[in-house]
PDB file of N, CA and C in Angstrom:
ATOM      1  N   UNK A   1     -57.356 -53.006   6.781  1.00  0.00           N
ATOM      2  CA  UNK A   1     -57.500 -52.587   5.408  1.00  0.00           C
ATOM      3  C   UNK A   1     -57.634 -53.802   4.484  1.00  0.00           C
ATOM      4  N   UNK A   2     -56.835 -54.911   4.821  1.00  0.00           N
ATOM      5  CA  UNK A   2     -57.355 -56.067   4.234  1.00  0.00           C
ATOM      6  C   UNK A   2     -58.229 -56.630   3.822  1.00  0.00           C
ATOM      7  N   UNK A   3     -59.524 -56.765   5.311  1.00  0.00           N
ATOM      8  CA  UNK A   3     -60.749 -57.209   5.334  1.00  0.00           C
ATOM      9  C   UNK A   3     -61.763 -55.948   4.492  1.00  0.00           C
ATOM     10  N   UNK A   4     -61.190 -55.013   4.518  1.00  0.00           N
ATOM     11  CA  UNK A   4     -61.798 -53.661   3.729  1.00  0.00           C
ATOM     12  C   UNK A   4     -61.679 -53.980   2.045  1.00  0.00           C
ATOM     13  N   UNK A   5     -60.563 -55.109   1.819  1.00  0.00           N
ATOM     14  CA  UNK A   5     -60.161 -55.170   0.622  1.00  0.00           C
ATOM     15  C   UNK A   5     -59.551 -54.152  -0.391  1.00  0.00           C
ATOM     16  N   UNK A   6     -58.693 -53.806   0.456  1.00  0.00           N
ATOM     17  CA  UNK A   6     -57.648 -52.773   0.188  1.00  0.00           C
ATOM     18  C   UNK A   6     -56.648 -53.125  -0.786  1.00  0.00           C
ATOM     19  N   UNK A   7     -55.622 -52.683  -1.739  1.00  0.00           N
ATOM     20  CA  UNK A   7     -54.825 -53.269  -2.509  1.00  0.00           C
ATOM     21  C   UNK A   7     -53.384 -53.579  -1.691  1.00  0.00           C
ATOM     22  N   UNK A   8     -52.956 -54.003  -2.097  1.00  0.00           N
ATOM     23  CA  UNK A   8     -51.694 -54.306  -1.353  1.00  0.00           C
ATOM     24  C   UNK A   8     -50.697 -53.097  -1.213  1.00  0.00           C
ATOM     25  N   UNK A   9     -50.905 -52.553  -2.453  1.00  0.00           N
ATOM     26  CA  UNK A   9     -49.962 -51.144  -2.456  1.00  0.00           C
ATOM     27  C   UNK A   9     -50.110 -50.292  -0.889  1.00  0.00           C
ATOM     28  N   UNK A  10     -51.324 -49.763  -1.361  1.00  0.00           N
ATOM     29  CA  UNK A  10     -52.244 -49.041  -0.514  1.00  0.00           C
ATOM     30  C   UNK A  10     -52.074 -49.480   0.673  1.00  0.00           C
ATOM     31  N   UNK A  11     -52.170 -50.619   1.116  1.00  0.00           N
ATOM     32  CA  UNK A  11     -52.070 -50.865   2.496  1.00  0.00           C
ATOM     33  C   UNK A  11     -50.750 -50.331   2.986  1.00  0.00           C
ATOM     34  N   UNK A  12     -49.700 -50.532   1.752  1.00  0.00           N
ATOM     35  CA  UNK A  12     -47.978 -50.372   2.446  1.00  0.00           C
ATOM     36  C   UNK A  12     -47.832 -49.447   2.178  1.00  0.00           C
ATOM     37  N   UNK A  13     -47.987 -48.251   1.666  1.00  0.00           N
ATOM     38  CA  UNK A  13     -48.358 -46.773   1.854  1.00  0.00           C
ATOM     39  C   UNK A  13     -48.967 -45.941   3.001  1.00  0.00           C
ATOM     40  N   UNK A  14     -50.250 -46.757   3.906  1.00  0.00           N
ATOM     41  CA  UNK A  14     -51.143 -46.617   5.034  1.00  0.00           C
ATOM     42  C   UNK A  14     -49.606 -47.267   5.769  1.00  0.00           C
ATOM     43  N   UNK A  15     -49.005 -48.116   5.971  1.00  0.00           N
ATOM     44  CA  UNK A  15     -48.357 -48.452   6.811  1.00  0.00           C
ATOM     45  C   UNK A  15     -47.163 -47.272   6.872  1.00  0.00           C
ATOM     46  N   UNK A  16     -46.829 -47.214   6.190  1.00  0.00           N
ATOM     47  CA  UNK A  16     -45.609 -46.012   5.968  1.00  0.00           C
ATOM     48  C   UNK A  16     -46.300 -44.363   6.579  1.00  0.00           C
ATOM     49  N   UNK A  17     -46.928 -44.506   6.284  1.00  0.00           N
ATOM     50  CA  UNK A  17     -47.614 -43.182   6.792  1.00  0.00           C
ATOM     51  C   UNK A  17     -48.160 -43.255   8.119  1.00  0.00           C
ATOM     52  N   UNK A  18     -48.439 -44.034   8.465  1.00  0.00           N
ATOM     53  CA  UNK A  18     -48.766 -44.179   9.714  1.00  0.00           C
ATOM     54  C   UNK A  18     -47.644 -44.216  10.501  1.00  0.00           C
ATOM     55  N   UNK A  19     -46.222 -44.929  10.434  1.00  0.00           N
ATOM     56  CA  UNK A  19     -45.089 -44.620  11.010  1.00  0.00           C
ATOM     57  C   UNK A  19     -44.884 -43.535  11.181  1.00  0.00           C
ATOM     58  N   UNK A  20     -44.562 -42.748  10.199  1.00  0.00           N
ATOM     59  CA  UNK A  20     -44.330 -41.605   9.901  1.00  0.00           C
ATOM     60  C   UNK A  20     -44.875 -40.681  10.919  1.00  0.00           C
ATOM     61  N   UNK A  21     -46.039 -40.925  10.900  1.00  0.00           N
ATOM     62  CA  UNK A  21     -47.098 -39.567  11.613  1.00  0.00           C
ATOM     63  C   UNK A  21     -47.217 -39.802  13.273  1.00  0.00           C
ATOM     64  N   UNK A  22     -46.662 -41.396  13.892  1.00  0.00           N
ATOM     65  CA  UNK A  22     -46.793 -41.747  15.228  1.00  0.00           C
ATOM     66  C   UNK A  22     -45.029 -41.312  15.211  1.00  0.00           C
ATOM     67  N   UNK A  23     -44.197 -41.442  14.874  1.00  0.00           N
ATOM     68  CA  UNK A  23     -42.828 -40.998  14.942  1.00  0.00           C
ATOM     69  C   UNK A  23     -42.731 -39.167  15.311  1.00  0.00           C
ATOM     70  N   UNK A  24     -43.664 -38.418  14.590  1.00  0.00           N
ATOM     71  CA  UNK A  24     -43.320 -37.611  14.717  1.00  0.00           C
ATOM     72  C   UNK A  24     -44.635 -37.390  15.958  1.00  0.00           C
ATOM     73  N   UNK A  25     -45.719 -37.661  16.403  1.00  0.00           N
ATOM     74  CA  UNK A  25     -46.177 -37.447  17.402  1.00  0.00           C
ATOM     75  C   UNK A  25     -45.241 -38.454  18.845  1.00  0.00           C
ATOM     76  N   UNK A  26     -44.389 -38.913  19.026  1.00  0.00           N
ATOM     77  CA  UNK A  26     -44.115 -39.579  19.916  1.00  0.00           C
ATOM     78  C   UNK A  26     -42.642 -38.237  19.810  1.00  0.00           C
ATOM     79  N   UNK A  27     -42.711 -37.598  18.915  1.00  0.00           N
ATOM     80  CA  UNK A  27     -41.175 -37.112  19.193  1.00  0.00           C
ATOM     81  C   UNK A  27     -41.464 -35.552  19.564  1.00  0.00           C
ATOM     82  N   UNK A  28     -43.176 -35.510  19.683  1.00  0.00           N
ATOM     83  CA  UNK A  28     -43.316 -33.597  20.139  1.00  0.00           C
ATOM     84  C   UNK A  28     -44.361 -33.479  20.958  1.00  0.00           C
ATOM     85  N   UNK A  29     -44.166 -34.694  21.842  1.00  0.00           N
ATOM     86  CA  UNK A  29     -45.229 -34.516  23.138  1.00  0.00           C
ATOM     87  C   UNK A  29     -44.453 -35.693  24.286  1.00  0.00           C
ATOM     88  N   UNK A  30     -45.213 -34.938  25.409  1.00  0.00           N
ATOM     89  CA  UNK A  30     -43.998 -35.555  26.226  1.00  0.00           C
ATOM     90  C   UNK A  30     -45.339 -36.833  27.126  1.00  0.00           C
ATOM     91  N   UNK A  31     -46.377 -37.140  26.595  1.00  0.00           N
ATOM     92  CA  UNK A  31     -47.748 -37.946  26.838  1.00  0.00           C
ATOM     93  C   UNK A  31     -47.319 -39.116  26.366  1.00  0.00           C
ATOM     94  N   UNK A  32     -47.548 -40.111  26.823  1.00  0.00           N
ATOM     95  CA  UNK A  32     -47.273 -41.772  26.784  1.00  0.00           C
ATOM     96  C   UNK A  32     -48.262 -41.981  25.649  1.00  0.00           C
ATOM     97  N   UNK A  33     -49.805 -41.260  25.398  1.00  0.00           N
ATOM     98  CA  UNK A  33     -50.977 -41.921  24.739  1.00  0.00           C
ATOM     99  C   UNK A  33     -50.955 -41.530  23.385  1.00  0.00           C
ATOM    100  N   UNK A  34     -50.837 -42.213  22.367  1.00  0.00           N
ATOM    101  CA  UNK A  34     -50.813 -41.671  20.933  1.00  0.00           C
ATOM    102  C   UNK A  34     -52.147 -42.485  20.086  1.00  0.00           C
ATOM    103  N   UNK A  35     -52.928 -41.736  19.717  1.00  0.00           N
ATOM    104  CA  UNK A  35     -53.617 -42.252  19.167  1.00  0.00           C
ATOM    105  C   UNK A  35     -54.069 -42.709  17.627  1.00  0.00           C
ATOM    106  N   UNK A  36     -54.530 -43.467  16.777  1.00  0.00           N
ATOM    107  CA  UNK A  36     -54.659 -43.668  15.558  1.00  0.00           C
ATOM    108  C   UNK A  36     -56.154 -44.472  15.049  1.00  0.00           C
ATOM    109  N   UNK A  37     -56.383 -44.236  14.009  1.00  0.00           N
ATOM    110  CA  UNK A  37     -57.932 -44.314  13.399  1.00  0.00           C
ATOM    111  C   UNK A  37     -57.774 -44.322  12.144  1.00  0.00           C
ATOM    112  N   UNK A  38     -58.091 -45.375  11.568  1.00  0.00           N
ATOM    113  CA  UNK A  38     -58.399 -45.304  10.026  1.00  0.00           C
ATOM    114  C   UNK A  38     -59.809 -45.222   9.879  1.00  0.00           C
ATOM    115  N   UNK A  39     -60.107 -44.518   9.038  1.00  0.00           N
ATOM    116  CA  UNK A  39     -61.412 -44.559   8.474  1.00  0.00           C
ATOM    117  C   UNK A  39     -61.912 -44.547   7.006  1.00  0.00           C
ATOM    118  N   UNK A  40     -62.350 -45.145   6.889  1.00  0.00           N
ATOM    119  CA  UNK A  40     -62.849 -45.850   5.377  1.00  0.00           C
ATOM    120  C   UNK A  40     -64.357 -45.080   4.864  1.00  0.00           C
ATOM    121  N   UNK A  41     -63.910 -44.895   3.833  1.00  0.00           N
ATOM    122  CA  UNK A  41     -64.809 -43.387   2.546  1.00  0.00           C
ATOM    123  C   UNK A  41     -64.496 -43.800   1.309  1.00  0.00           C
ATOM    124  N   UNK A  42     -65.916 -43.609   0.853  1.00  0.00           N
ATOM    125  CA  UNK A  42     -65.814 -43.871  -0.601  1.00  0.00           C
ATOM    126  C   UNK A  42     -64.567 -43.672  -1.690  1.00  0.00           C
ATOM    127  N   UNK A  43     -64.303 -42.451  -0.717  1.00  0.00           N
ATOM    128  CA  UNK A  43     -62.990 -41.611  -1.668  1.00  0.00           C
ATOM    129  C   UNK A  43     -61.315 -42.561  -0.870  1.00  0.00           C
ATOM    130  N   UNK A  44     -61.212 -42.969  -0.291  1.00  0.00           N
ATOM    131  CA  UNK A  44     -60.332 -43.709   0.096  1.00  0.00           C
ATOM    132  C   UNK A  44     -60.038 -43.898   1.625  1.00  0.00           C
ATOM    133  N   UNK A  45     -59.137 -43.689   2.421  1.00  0.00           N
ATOM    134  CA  UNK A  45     -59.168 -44.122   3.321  1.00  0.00           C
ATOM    135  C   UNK A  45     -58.197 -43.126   3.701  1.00  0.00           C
ATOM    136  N   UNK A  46     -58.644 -42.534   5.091  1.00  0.00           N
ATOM    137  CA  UNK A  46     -58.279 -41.601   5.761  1.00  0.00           C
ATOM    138  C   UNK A  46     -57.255 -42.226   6.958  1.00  0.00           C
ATOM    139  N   UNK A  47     -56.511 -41.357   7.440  1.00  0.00           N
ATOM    140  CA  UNK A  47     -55.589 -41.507   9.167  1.00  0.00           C
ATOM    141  C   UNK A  47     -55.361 -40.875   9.157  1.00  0.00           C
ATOM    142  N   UNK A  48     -55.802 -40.685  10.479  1.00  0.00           N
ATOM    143  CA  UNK A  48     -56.091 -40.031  11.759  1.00  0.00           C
ATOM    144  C   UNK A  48     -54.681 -40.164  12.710  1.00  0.00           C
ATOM    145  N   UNK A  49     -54.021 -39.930  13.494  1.00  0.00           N
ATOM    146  CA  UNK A  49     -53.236 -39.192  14.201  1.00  0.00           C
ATOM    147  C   UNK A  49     -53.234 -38.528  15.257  1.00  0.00           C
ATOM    148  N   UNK A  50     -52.857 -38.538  16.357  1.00  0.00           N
ATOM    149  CA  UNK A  50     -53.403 -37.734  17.306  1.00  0.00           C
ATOM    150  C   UNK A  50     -53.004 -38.039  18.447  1.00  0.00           C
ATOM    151  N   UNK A  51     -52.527 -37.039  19.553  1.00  0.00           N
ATOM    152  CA  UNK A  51     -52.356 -36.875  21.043  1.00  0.00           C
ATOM    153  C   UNK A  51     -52.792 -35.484  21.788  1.00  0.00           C
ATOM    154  N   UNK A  52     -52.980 -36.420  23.096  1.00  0.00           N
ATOM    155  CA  UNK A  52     -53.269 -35.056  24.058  1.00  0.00           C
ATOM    156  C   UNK A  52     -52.128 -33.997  24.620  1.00  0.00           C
ATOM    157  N   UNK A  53     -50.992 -34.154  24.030  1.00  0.00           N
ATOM    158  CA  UNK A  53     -49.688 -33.807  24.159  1.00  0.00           C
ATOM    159  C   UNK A  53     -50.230 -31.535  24.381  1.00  0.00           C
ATOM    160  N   UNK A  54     -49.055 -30.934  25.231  1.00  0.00           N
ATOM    161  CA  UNK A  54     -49.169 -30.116  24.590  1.00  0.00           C
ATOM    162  C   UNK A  54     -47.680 -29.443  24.681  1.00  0.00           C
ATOM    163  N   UNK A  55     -46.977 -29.824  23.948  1.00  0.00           N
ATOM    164  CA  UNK A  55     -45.867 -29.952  23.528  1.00  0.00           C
ATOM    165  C   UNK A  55     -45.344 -28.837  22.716  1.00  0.00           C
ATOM    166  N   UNK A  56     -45.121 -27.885  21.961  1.00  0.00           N
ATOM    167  CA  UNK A  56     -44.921 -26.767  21.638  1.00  0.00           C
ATOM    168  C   UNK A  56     -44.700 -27.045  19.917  1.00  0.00           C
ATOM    169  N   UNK A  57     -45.254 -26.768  19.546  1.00  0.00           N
ATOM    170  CA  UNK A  57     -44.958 -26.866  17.974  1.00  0.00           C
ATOM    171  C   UNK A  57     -43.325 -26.340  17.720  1.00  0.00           C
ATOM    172  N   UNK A  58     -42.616 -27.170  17.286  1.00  0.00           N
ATOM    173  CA  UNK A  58     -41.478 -26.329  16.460  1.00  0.00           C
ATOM    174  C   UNK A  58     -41.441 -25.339  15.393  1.00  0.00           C
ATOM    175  N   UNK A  59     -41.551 -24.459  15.140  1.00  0.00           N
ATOM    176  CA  UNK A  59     -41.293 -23.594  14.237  1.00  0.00           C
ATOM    177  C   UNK A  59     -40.853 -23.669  12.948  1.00  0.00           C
ATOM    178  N   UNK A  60     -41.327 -24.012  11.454  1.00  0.00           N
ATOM    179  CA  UNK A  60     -40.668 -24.243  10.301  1.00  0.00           C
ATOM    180  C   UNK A  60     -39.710 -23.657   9.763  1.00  0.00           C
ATOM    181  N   UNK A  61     -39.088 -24.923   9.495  1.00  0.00           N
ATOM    182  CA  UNK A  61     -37.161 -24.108   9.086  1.00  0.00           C
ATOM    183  C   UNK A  61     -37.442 -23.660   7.851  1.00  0.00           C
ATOM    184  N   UNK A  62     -36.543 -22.648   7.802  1.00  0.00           N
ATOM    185  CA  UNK A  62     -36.571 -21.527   6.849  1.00  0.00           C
ATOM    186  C   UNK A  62     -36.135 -22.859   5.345  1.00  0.00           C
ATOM    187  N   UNK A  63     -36.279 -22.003   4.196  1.00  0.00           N
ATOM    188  CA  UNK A  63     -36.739 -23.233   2.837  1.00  0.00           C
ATOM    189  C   UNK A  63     -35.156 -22.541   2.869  1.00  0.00           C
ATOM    190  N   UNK A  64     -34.776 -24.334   2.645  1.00  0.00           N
ATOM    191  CA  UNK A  64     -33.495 -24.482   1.672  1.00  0.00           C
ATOM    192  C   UNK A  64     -33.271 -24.914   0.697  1.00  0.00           C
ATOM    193  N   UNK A  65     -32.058 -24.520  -0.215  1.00  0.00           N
ATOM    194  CA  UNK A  65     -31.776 -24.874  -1.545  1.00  0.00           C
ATOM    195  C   UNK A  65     -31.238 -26.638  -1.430  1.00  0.00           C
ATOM    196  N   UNK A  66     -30.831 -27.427  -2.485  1.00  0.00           N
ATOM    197  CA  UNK A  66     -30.674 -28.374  -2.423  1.00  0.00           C
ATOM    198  C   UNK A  66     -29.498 -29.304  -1.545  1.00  0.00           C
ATOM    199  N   UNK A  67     -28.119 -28.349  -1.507  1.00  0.00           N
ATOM    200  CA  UNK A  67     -27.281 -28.079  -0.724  1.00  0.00           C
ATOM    201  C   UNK A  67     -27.407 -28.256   0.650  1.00  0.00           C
ATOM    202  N   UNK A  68     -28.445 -27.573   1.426  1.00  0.00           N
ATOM    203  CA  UNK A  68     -28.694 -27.305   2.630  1.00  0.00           C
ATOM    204  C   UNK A  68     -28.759 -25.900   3.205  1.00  0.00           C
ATOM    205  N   UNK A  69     -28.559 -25.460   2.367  1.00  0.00           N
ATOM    206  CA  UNK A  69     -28.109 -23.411   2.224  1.00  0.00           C
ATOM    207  C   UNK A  69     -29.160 -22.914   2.731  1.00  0.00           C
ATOM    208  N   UNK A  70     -29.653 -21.780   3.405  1.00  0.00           N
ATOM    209  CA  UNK A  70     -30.733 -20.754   3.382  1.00  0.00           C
ATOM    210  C   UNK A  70     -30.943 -20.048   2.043  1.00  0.00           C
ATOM    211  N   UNK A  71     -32.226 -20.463   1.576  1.00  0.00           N
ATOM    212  CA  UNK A  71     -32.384 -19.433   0.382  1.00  0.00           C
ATOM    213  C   UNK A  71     -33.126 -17.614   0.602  1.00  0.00           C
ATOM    214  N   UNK A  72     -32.242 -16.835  -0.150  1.00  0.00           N
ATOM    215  CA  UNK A  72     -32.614 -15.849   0.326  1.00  0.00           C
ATOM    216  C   UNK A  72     -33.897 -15.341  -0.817  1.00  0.00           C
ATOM    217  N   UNK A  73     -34.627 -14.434  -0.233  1.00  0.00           N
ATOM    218  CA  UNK A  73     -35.668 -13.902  -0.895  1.00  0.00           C
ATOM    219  C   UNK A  73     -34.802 -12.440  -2.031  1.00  0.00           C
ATOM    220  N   UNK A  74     -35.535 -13.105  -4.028  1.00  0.00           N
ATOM    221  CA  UNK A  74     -35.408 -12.167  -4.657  1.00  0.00           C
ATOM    222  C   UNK A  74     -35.728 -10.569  -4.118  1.00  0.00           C
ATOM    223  N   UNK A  75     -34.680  -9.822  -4.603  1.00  0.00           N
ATOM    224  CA  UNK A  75     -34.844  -8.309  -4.701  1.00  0.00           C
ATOM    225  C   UNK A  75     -36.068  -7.737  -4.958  1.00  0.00           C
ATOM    226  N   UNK A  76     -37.083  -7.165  -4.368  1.00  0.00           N
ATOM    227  CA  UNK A  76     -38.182  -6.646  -5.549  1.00  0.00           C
ATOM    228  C   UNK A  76     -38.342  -5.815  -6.328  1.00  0.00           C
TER     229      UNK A  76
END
């Protein structure tokens, strides 16, 4: 991203996110190969992410309040 002439911000944002997204692919496939790709667009700069894993998606936890609580759904 450098040689792309990227801002400095931006780059440490791409770095953070990129942790982020190999952390959670190394933690829901049980495949050694994780893959990553930046790609560069007018509109900014994309990553990519990715394994041949087939690992089972976890299921999204139900939305909690700030606490940690289950929030329940208004009456209708």
């Amino acid at each position: 991203m450098r040689a792309w002439g990227e801002p400095a911000e931006r780059i440490e944002a791409a770095a953070l996110i990129v942790t982020e997204l190999v952390t959670n692919a190394v933690q829901h496939t049980r495949t050694r190969r994780i893959r990553c790709r930046l790609l560069r667009s007018a509109d900014g700069v994309r990553i990519c992410v990715w394994n041949r894993g087939r690992a089972r998606i976890p299921a999204p936890a139900c939305p909690a309040d700030p606490a940690g609580l289950p929030v329940e759904a208004a009456p209708a």
